[in-house]
Each structure stands twice: as C-alpha cells, then as structure tokens.
N, C-alpha and C. Protein backbone atom coordinates (compact mmCIF):
# COMPACT_ATOMS: atom_id res chain seq x y z
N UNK A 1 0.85 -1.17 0.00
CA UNK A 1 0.00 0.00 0.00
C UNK A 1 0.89 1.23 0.00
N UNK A 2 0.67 1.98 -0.90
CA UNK A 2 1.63 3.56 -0.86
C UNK A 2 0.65 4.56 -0.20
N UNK A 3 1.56 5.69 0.12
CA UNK A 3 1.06 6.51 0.86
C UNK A 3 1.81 7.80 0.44
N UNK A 4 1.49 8.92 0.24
CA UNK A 4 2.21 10.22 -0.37
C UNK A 4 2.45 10.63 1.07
N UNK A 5 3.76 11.48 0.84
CA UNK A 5 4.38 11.89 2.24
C UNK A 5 3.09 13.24 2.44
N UNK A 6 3.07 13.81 1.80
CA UNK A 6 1.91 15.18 2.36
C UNK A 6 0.65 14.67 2.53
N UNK A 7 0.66 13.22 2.59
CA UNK A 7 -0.93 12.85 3.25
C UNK A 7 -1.01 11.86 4.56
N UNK A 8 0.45 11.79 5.50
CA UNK A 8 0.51 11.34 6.30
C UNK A 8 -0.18 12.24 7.11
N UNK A 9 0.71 13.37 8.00
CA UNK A 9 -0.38 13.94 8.76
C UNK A 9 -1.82 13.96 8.83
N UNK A 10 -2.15 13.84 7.76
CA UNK A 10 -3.49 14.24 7.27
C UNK A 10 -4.13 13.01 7.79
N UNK A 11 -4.03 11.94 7.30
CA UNK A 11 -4.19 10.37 7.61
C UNK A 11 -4.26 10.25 9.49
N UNK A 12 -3.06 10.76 9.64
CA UNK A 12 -2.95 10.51 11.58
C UNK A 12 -4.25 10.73 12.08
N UNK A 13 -4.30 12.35 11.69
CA UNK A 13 -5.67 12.80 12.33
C UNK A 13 -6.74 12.22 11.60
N UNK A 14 -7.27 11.69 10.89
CA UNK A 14 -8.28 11.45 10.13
C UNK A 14 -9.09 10.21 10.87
N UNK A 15 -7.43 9.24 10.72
CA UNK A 15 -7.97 7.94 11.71
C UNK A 15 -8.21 8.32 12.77
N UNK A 16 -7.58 8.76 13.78
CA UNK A 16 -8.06 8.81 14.80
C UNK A 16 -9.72 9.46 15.58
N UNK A 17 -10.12 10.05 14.05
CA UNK A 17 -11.76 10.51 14.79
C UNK A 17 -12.57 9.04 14.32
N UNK A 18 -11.81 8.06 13.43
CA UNK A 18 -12.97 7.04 13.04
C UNK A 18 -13.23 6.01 14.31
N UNK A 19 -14.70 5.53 14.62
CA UNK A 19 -14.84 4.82 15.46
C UNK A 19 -14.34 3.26 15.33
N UNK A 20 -14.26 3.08 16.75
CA UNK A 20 -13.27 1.61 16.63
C UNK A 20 -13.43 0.99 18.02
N UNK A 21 -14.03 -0.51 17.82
CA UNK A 21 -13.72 -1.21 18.97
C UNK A 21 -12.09 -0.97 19.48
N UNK A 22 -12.28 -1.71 20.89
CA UNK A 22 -11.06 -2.24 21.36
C UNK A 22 -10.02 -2.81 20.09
N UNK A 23 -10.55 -3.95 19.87
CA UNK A 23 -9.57 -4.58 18.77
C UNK A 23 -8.61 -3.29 17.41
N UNK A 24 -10.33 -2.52 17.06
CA UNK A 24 -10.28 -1.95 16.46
C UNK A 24 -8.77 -0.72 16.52
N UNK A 25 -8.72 -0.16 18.01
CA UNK A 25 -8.02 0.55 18.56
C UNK A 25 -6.58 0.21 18.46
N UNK A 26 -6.59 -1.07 18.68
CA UNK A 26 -5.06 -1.66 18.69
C UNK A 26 -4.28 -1.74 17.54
N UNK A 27 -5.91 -2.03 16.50
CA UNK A 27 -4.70 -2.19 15.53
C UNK A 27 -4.41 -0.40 14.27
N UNK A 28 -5.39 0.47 14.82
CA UNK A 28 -4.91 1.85 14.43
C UNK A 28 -4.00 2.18 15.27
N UNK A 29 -3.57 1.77 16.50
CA UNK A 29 -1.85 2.04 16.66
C UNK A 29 -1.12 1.58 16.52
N UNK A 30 -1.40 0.21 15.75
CA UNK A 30 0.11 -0.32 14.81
C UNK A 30 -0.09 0.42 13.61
N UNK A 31 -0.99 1.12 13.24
CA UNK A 31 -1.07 1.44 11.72
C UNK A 31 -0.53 2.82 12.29
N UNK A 32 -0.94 3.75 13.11
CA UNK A 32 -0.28 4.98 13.66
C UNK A 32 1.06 5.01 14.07
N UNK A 33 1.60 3.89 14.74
CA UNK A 33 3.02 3.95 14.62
C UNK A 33 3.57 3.74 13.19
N UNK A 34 3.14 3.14 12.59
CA UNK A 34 4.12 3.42 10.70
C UNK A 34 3.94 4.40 10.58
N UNK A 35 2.72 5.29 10.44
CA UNK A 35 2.99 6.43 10.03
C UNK A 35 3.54 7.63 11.01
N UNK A 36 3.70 7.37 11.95
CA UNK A 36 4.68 8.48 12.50
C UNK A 36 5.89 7.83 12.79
N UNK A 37 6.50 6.96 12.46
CA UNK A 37 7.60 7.02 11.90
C UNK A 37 7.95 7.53 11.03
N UNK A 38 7.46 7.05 9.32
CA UNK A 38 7.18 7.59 8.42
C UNK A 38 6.84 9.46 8.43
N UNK A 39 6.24 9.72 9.41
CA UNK A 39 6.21 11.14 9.24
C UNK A 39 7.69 11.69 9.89
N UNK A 40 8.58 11.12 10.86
CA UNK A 40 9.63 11.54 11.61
C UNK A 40 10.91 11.86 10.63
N UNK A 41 10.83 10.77 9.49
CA UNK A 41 11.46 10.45 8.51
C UNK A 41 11.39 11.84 7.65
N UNK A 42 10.10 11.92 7.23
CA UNK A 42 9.75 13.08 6.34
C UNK A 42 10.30 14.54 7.19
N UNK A 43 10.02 14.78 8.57
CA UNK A 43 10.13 15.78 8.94
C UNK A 43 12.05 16.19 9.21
N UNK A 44 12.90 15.31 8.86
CA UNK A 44 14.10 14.97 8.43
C UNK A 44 14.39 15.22 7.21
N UNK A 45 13.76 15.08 6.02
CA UNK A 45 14.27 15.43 5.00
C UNK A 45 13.57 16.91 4.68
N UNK A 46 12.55 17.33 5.16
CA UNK A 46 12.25 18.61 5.31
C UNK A 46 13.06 19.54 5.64
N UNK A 47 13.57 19.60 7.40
CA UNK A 47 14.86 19.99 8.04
C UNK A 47 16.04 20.32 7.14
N UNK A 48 16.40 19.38 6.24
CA UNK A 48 17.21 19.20 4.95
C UNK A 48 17.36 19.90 4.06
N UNK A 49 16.23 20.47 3.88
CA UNK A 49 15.93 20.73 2.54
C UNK A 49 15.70 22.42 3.01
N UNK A 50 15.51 22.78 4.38
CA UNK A 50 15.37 24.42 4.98
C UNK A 50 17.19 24.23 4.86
N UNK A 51 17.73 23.32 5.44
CA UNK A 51 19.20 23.91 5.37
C UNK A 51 20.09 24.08 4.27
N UNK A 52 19.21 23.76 3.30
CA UNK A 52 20.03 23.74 2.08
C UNK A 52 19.65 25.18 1.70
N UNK A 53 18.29 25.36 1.48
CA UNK A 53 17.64 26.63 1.03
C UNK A 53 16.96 27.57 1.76
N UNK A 54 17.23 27.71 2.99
CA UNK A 54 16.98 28.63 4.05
C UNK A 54 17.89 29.44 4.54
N UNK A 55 17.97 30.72 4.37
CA UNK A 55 19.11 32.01 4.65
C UNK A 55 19.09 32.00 5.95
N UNK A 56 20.39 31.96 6.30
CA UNK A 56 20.71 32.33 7.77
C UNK A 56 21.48 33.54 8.26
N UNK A 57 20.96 33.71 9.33
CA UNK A 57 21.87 34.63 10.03
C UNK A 57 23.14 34.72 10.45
N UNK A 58 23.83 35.74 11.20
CA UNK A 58 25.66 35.24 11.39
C UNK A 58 25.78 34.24 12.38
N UNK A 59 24.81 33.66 13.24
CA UNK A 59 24.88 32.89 14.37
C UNK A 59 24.20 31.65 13.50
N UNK A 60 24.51 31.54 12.53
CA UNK A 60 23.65 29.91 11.58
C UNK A 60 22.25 29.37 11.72
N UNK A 61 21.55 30.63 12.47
CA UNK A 61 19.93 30.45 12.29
C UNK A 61 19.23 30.84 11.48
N UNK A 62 18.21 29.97 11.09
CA UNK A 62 17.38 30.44 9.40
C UNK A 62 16.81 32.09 10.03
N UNK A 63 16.75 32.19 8.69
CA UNK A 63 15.97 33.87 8.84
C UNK A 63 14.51 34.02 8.54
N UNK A 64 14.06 34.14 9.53
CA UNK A 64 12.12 34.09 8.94
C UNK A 64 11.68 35.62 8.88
N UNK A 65 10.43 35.86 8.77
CA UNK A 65 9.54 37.29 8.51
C UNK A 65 8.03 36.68 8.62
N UNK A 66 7.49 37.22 9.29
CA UNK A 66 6.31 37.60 9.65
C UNK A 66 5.09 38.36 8.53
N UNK A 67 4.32 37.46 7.89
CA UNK A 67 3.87 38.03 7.04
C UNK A 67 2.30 37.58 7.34
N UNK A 68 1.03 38.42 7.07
CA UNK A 68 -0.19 38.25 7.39
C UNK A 68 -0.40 37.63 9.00
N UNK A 69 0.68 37.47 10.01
CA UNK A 69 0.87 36.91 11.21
C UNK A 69 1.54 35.36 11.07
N UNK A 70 1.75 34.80 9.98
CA UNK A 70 2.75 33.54 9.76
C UNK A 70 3.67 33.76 9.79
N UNK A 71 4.64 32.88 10.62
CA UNK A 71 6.03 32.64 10.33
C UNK A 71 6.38 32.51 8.73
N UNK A 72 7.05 32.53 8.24
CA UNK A 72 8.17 32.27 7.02
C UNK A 72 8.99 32.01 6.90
N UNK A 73 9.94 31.02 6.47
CA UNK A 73 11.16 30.63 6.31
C UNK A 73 11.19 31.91 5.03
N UNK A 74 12.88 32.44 5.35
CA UNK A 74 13.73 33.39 4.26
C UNK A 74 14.20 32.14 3.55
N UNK A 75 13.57 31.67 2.07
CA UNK A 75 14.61 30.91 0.99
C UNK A 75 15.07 31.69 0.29
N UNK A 76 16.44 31.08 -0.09
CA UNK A 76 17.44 32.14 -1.39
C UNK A 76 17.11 31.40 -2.60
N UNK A 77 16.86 30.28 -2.66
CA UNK A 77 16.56 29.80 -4.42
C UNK A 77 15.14 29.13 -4.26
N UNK A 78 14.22 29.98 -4.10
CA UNK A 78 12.61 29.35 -4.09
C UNK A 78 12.53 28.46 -5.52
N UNK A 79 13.07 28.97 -6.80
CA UNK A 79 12.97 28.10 -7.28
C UNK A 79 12.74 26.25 -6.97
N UNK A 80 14.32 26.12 -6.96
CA UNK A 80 14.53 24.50 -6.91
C UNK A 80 14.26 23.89 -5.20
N UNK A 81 14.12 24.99 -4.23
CA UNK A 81 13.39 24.54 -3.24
C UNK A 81 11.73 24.24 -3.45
N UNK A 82 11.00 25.09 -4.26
CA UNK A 82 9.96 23.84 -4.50
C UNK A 82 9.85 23.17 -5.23
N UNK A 83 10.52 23.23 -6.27
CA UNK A 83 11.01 22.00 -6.92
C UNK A 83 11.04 20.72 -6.14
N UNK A 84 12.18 20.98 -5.29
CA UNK A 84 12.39 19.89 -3.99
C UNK A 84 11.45 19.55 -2.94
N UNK A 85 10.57 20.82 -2.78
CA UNK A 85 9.65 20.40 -1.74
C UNK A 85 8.57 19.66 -2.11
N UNK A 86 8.65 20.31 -3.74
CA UNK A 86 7.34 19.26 -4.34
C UNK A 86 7.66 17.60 -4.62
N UNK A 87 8.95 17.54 -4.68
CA UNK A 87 8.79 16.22 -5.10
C UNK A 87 9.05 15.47 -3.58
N UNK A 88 9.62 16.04 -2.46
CA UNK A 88 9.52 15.61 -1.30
C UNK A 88 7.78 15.58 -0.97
N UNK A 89 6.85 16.03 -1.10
CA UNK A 89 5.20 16.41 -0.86
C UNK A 89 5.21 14.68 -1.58
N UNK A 90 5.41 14.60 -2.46
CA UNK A 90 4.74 13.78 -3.54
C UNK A 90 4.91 12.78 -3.98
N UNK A 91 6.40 12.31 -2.65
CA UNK A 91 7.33 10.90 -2.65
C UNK A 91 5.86 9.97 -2.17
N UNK A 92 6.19 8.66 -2.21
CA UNK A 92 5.70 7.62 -2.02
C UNK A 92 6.32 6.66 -0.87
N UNK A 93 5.76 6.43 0.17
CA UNK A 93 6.19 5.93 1.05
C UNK A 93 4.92 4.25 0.71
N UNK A 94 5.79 3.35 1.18
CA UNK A 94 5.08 2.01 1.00
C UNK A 94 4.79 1.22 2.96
N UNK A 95 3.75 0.87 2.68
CA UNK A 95 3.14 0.05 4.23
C UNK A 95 3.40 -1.07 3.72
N UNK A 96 3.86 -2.03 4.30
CA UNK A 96 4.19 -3.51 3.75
C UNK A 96 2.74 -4.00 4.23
N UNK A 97 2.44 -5.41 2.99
CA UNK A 97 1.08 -5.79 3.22
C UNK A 97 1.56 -7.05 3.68
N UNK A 98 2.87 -7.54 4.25
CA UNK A 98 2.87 -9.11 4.50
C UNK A 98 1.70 -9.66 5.52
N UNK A 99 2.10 -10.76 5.91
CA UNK A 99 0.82 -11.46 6.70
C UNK A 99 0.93 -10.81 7.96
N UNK A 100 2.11 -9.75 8.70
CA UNK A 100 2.45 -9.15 9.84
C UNK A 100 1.14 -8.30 10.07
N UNK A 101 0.91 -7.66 8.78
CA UNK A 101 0.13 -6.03 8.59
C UNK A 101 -1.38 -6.63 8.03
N UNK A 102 -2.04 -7.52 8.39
CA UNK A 102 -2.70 -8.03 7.28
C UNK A 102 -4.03 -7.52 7.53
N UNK A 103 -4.18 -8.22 8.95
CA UNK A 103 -5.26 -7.95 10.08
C UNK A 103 -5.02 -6.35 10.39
N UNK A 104 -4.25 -5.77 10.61
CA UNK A 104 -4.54 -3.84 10.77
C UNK A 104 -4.53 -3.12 9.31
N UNK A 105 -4.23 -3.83 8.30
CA UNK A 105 -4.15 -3.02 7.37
C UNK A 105 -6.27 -3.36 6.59
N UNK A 106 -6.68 -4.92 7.27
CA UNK A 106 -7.64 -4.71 6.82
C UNK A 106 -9.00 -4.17 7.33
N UNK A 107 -8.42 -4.14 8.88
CA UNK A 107 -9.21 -3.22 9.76
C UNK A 107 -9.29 -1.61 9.65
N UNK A 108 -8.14 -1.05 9.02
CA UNK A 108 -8.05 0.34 9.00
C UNK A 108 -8.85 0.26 7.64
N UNK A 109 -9.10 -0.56 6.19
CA UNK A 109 -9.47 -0.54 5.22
C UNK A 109 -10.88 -0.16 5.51
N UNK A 110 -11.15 -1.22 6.33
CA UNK A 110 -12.91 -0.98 6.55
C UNK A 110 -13.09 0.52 6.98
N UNK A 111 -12.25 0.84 7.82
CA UNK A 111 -12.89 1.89 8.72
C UNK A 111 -12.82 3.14 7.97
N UNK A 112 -11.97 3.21 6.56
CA UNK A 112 -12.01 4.12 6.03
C UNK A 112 -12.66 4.06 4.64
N UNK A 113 -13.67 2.83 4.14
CA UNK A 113 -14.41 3.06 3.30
C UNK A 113 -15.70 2.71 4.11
N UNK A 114 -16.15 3.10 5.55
CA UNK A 114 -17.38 2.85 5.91
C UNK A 114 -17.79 4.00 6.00
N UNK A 115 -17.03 5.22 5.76
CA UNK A 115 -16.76 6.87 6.18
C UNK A 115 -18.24 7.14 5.90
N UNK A 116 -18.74 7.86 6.32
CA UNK A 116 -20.01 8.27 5.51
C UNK A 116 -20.50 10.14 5.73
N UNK A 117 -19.05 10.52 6.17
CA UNK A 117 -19.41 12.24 6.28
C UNK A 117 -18.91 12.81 5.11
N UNK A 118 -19.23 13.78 4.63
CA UNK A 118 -19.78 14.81 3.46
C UNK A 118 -18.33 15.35 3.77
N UNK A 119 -17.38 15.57 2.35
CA UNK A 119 -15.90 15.79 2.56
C UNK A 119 -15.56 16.51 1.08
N UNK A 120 -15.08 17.33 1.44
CA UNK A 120 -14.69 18.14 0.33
C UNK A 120 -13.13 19.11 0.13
N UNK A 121 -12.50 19.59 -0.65
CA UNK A 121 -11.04 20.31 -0.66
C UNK A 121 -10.47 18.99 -0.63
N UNK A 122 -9.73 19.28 0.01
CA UNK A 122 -8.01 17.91 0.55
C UNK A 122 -8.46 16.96 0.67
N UNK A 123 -9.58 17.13 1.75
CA UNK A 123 -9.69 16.18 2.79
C UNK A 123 -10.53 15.23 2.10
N UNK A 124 -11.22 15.48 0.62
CA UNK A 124 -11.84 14.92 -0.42
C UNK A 124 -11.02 13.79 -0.99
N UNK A 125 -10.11 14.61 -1.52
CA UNK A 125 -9.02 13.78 -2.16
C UNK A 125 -7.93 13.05 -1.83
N UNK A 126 -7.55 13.32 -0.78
CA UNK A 126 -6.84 12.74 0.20
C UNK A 126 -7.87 11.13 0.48
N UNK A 127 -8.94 11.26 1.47
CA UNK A 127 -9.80 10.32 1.35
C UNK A 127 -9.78 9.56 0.04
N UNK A 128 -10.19 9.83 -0.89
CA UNK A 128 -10.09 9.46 -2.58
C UNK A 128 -9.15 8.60 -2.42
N UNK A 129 -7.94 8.78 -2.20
CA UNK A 129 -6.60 8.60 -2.60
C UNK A 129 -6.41 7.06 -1.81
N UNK A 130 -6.52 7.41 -0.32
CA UNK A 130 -6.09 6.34 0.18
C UNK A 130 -6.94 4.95 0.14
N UNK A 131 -8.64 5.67 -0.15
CA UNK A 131 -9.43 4.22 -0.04
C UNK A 131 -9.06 3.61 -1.51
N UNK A 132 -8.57 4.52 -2.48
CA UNK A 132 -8.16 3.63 -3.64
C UNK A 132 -7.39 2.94 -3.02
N UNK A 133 -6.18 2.95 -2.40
CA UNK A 133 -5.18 1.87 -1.83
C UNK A 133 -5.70 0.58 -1.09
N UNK A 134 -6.63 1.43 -0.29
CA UNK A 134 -7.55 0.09 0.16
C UNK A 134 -8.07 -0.99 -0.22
N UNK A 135 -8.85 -0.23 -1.63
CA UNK A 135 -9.39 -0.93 -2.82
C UNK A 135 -8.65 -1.94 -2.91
N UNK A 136 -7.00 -1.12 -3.24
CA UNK A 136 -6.93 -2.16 -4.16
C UNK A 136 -6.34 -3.68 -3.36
N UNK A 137 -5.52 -3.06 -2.39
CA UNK A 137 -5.41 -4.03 -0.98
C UNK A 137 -6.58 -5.47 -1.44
N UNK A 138 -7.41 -5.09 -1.24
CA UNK A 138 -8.85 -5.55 -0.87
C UNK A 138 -8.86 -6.56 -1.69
N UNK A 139 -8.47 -5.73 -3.04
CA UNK A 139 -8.74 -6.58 -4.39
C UNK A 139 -7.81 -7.73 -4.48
N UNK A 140 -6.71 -7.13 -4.18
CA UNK A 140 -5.25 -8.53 -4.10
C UNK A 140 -6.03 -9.65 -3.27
N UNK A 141 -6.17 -9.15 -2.17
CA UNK A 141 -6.67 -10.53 -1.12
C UNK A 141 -7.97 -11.10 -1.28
N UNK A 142 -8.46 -10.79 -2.76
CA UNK A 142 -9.78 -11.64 -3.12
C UNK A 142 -11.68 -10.88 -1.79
N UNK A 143 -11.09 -10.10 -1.43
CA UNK A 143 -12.05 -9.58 -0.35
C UNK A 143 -13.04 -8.31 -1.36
N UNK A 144 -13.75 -8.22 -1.34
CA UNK A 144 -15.41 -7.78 -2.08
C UNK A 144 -15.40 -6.27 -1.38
N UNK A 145 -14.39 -5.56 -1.52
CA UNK A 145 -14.37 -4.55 -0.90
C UNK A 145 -15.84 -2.94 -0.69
N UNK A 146 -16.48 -3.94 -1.80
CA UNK A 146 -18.06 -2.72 -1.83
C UNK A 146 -18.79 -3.14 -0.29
N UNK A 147 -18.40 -4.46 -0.14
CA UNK A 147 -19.50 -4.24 1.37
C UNK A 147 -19.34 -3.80 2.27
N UNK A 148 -17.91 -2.69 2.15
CA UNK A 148 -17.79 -1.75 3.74
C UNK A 148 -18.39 -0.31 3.57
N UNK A 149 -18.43 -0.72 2.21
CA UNK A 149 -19.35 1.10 1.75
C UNK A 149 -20.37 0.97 2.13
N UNK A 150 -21.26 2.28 3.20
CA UNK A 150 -22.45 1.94 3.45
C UNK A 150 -23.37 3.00 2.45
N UNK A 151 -24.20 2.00 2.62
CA UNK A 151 -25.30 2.00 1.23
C UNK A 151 -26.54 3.11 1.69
C-alpha cells in the first residue's frame, strides 16, 4: 500500500476521529506507529531541505519574517526549493502488506471506506486517494471490498 508523504499527517488525524472497537483501537496504533515514523522520517528530509535553502543569520539560524501573522522561512533559491519540496510532498512511502500487517491493514481498510461524512477540498481527495489503496489491498486478497461502503 503507498502513501504520499503530504498525506501522512493528514491520515494521523483522520484515523483517529474514526470509530473503533477495542480490537479496532489496537490495531490503528500499529497502523499509527508506521505512520509516524514515516512522518519523523519526512520531517528529516524537510529539516534538509530548509538547510540547504533557508538564509541564515551570522549565528547559523534560518531567517524568517512575519507576514499576514505567519512565520516564514527566508529561501534564497525558491525556485529549486519547491522543486524539492514538491517532489519531497509527492514521494511515495510504501506500508508492507505481508501477513504481519494483514489484520490492521484490513481493519483500517474498513474503517475508512465505511466513512459516511460529506468531505470536500483535501480532505476529499486525500480520502479518494487512500481508499483507492484500500481498494486495491482488498482486491489482491480476493475480499469484495463494496460491502464496507455503506449503502
């Protein structure tokens, strides 16, 4: 199952408002620990990628500005920093489906094509995105994945 690095966060919080037995619970924190690993990882090559293209001061701290009340990182080549940030956004991180992940990967499947609230922007497509993975999960292991959609 892949997962785009700019839809981890998004994912953390998402699962965690879906309802879930006990069982249910246990196994969204084996699925929550991959992805915050996976996000620890990302927030590392982020770090990376400010020190490459983030202006610093004489004491080697980035230089920010305050704009509409947001912080800002000062970049010197915005160019190929989003260049870089985009293809860092847009990497592919993989959940292994062995028989380890089988049982949480097909418990988190259900719980995110049983969704049934009204979703739109990101949080549209994002959703979109991952129950395709589910899908297709679903589909490998011979499992009829329309009967978690509620009707």
């Amino acid at each position: 199952m892949k997962i785009q690095n700019q839809q981890i966060y998004w994912l953390m919080g998402f699962i965690m408002e879906c309802p879930m037995n006990a069982k249910g619970n246990r196994m969204r924190r084996r699925f929550l620990d991959i992805l915050e690993q996976k996000f620890e990882q990302y927030k590392v090559h982020r770090q990376e990628l400010l020190e490459m293209y983030c202006a610093k001061d004489q004491d080697g701290n980035f230089k920010t500005k305050t704009e509409a009340g947001e912080l800002l990182y000062e970049i010197e080549d915005k160019k190929n920093y989003l260049l870089d940030f985009s293809d860092l956004q847009t990497e592919y991180f993989f959940v292994s489906e062995d028989d380890q992940n089988e049982e949480m990967l097909r418990i988190m499947g259900e719980a995110f094509l049983r969704q049934d609230g009204l979703f739109s922007g990101m949080d549209a497509q994002y959703l979109n995105d991952v129950s395709e993975e589910f899908e297709k999960y679903f589909k490998k292991k011979g499992i009829d994945y329309n009967q978690f959609y509620l009707k």
